[in-house]
C-alpha atoms as a PDB file:
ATOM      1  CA  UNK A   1      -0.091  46.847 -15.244  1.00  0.00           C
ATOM      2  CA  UNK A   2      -2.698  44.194 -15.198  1.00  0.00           C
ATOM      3  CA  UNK A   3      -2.984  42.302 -12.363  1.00  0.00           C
ATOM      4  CA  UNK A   4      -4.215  38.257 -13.126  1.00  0.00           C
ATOM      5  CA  UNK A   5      -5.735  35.908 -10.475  1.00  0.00           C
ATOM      6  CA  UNK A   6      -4.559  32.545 -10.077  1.00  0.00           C
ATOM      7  CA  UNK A   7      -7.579  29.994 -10.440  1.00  0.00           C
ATOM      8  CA  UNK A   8      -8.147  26.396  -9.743  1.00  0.00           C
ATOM      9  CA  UNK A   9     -10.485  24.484 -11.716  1.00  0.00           C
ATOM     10  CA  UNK A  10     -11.226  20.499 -10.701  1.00  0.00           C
ATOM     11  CA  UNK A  11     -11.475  18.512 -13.928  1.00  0.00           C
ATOM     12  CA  UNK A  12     -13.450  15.037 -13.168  1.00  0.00           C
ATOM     13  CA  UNK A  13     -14.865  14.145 -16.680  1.00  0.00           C
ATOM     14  CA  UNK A  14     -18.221  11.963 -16.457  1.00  0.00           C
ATOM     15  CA  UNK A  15     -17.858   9.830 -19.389  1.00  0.00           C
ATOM     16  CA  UNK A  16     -14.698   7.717 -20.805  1.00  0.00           C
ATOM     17  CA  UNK A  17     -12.732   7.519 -17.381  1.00  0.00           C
ATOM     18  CA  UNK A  18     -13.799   5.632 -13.651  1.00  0.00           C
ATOM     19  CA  UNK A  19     -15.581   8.621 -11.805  1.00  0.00           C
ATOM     20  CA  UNK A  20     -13.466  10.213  -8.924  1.00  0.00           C
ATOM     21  CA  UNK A  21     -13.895   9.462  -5.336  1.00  0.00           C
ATOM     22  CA  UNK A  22     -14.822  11.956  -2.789  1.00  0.00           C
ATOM     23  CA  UNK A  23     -11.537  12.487  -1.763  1.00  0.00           C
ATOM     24  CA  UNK A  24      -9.304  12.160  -5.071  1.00  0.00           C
ATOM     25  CA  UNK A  25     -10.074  14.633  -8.096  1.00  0.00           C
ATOM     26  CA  UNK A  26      -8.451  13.641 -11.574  1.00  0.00           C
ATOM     27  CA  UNK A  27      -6.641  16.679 -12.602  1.00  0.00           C
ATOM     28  CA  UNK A  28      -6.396  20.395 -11.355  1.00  0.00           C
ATOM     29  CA  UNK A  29      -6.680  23.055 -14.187  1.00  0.00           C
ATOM     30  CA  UNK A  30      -4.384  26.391 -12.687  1.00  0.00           C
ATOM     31  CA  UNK A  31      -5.320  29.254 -14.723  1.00  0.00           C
ATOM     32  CA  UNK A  32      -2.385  32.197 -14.805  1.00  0.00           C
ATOM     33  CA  UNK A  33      -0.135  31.467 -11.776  1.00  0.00           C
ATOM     34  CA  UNK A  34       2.855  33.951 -11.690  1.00  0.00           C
ATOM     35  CA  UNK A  35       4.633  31.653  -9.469  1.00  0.00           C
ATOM     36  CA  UNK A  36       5.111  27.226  -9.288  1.00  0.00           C
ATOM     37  CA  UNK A  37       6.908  25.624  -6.234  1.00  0.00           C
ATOM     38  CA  UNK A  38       8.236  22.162  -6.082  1.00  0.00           C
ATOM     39  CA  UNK A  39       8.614  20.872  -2.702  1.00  0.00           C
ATOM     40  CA  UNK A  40      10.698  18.275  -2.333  1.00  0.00           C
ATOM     41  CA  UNK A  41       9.746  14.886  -0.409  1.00  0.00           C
ATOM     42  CA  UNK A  42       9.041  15.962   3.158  1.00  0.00           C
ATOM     43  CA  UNK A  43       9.050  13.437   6.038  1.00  0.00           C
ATOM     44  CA  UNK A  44       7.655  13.462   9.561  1.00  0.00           C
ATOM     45  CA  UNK A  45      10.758  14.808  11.417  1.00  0.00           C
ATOM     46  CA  UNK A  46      10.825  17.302  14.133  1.00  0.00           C
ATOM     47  CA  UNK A  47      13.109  20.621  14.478  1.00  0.00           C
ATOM     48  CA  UNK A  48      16.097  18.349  14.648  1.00  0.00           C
ATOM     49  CA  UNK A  49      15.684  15.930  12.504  1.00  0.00           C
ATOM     50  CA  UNK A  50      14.428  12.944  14.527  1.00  0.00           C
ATOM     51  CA  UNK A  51      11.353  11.156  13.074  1.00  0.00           C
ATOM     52  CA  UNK A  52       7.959  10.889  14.903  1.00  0.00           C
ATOM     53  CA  UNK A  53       6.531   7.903  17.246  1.00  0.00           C
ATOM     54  CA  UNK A  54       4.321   6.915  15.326  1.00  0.00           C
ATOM     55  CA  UNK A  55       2.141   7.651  11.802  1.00  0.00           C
ATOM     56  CA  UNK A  56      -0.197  10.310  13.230  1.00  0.00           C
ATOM     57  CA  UNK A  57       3.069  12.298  15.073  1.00  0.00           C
ATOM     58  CA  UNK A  58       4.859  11.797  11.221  1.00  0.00           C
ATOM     59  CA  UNK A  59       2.134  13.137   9.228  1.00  0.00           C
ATOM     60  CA  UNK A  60       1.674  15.973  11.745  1.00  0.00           C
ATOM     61  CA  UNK A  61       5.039  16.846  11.736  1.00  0.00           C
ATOM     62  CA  UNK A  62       5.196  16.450   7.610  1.00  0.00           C
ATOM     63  CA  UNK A  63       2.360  18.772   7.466  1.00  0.00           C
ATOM     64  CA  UNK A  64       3.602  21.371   9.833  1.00  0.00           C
ATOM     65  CA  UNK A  65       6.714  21.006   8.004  1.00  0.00           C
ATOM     66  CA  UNK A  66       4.642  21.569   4.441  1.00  0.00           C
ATOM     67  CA  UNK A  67       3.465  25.122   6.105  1.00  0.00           C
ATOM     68  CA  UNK A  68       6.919  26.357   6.975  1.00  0.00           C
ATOM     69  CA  UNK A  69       8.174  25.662   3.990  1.00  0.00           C
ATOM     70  CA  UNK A  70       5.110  26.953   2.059  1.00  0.00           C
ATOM     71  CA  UNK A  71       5.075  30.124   4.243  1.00  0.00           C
ATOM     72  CA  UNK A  72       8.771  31.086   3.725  1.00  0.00           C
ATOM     73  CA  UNK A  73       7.615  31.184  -0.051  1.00  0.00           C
ATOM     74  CA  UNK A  74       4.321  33.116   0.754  1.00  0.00           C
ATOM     75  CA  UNK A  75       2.422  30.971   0.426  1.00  0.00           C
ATOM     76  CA  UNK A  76      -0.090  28.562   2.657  1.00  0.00           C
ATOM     77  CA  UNK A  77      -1.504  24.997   1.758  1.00  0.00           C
ATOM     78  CA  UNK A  78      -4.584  26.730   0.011  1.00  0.00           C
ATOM     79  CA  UNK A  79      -1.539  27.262  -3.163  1.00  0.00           C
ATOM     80  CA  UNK A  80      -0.987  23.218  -2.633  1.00  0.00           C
ATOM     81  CA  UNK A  81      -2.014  21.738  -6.464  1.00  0.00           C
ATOM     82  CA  UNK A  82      -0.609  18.979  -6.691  1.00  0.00           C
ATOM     83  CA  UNK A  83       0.348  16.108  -3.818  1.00  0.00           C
ATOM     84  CA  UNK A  84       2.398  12.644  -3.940  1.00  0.00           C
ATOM     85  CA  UNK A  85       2.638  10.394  -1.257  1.00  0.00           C
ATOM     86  CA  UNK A  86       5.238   7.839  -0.932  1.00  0.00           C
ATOM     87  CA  UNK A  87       4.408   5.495   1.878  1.00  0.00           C
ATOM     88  CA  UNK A  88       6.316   2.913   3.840  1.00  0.00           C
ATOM     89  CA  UNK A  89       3.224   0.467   3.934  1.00  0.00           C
ATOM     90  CA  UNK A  90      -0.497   0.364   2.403  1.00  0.00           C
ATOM     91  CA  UNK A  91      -1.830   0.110   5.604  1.00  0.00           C
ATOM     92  CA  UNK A  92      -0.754   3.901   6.062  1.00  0.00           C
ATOM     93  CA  UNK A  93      -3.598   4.752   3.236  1.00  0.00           C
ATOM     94  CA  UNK A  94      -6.001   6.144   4.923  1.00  0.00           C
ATOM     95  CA  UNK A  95      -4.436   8.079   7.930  1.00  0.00           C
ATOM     96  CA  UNK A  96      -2.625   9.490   5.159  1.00  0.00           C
ATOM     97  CA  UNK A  97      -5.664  10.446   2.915  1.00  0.00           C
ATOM     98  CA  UNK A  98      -7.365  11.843   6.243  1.00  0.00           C
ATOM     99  CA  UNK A  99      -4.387  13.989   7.405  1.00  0.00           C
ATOM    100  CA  UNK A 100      -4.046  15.413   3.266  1.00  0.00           C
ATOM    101  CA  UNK A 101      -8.080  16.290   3.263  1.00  0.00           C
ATOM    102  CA  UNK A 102      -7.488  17.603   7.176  1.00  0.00           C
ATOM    103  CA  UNK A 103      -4.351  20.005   6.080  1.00  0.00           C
ATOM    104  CA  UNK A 104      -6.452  21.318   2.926  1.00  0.00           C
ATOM    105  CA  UNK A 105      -9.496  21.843   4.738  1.00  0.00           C
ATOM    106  CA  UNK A 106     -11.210  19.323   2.639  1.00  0.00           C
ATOM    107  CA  UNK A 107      -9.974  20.959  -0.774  1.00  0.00           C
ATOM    108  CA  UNK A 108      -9.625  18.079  -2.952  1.00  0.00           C
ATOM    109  CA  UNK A 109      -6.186  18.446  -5.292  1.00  0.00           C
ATOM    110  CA  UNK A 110      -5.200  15.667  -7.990  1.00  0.00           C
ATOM    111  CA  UNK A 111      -2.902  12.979  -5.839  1.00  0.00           C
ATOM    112  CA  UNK A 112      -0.938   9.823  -6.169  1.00  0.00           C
ATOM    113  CA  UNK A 113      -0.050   7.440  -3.556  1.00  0.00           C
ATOM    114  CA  UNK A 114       2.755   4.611  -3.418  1.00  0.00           C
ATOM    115  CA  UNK A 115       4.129   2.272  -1.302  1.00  0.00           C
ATOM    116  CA  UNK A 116       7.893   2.226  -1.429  1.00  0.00           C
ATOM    117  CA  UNK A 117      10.702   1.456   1.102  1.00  0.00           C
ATOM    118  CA  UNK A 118      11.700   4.531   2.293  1.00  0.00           C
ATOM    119  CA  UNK A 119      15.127   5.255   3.087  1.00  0.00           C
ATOM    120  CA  UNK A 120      15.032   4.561   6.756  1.00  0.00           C
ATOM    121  CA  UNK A 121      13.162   2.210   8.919  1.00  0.00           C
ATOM    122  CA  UNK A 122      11.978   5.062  10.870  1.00  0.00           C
ATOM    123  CA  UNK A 123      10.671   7.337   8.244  1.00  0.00           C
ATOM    124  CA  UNK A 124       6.665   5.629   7.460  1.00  0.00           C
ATOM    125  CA  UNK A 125       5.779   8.191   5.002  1.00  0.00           C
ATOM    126  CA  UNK A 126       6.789  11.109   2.681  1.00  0.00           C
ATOM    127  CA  UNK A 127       5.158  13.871   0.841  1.00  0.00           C
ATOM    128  CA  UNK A 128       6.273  16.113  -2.283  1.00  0.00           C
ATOM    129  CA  UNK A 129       3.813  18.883  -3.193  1.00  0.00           C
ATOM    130  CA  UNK A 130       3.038  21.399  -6.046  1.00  0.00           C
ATOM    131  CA  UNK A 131       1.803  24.632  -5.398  1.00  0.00           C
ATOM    132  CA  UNK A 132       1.272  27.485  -7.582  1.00  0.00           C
ATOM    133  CA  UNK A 133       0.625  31.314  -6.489  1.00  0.00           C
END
């Protein structure tokens, strides 16, 4: 049986697109995963559901919640490919961008991030990832 690596290849072209920031990469080329998971949008709740204070508490809680769910597949945020982030208000930007480069330990993954109304008041921002293994 032969036994294939998953690989991760950043893919910023230098000529016929607007050149990638430090912190944004335009796509993420994943060479032989065995394995994709889809997490769905993740918000900054504690253990029983209640949202954090503030921003920072909610995107420490969302990302703490990220590694629980990543770990029950096997995996950890270093399989995270892909990451959306749906936020309550633009100001949110970049505590949100600093907590996403924080969590991936400054592994830069292709991202998108919109400002929406969530579905509670309470609830500033959400995340849905992509991770392959």
């Amino acid at each position: 049986m032969e036994i294939t690596m998953t690989t991760m290849m950043a893919r910023n072209p230098t000529e016929g697109v607007y050149p990638a920031t430090p912190d944004y990469v335009h796509a993420m080329e994943v060479s032989n995963p065995s394995r994709l998971l889809f997490v769905s949008g993740t918000m900054g709740l504690d253990a029983v559901g209640n949202a954090g204070r503030d921003l920072k508490e909610q995107l420490d809680l969302i990302w703490s919640n990220l590694r629980a769910i990543l770990a029950d597949a096997g995996m950890t945020t270093a399989n995270i490919v892909r990451v959306t982030s749906y936020l309550g208000d633009r100001s949110y930007a970049e505590a949100n961008q600093d907590a996403r480069v924080a969590a991936l330990d400054g592994r830069i993954v292709p991202t998108t991030a919109i400002v929406v109304q969530t579905l509670r008041d309470d609830w500033l921002v959400e995340l849905e990832v992509v991770a392959a293994g």
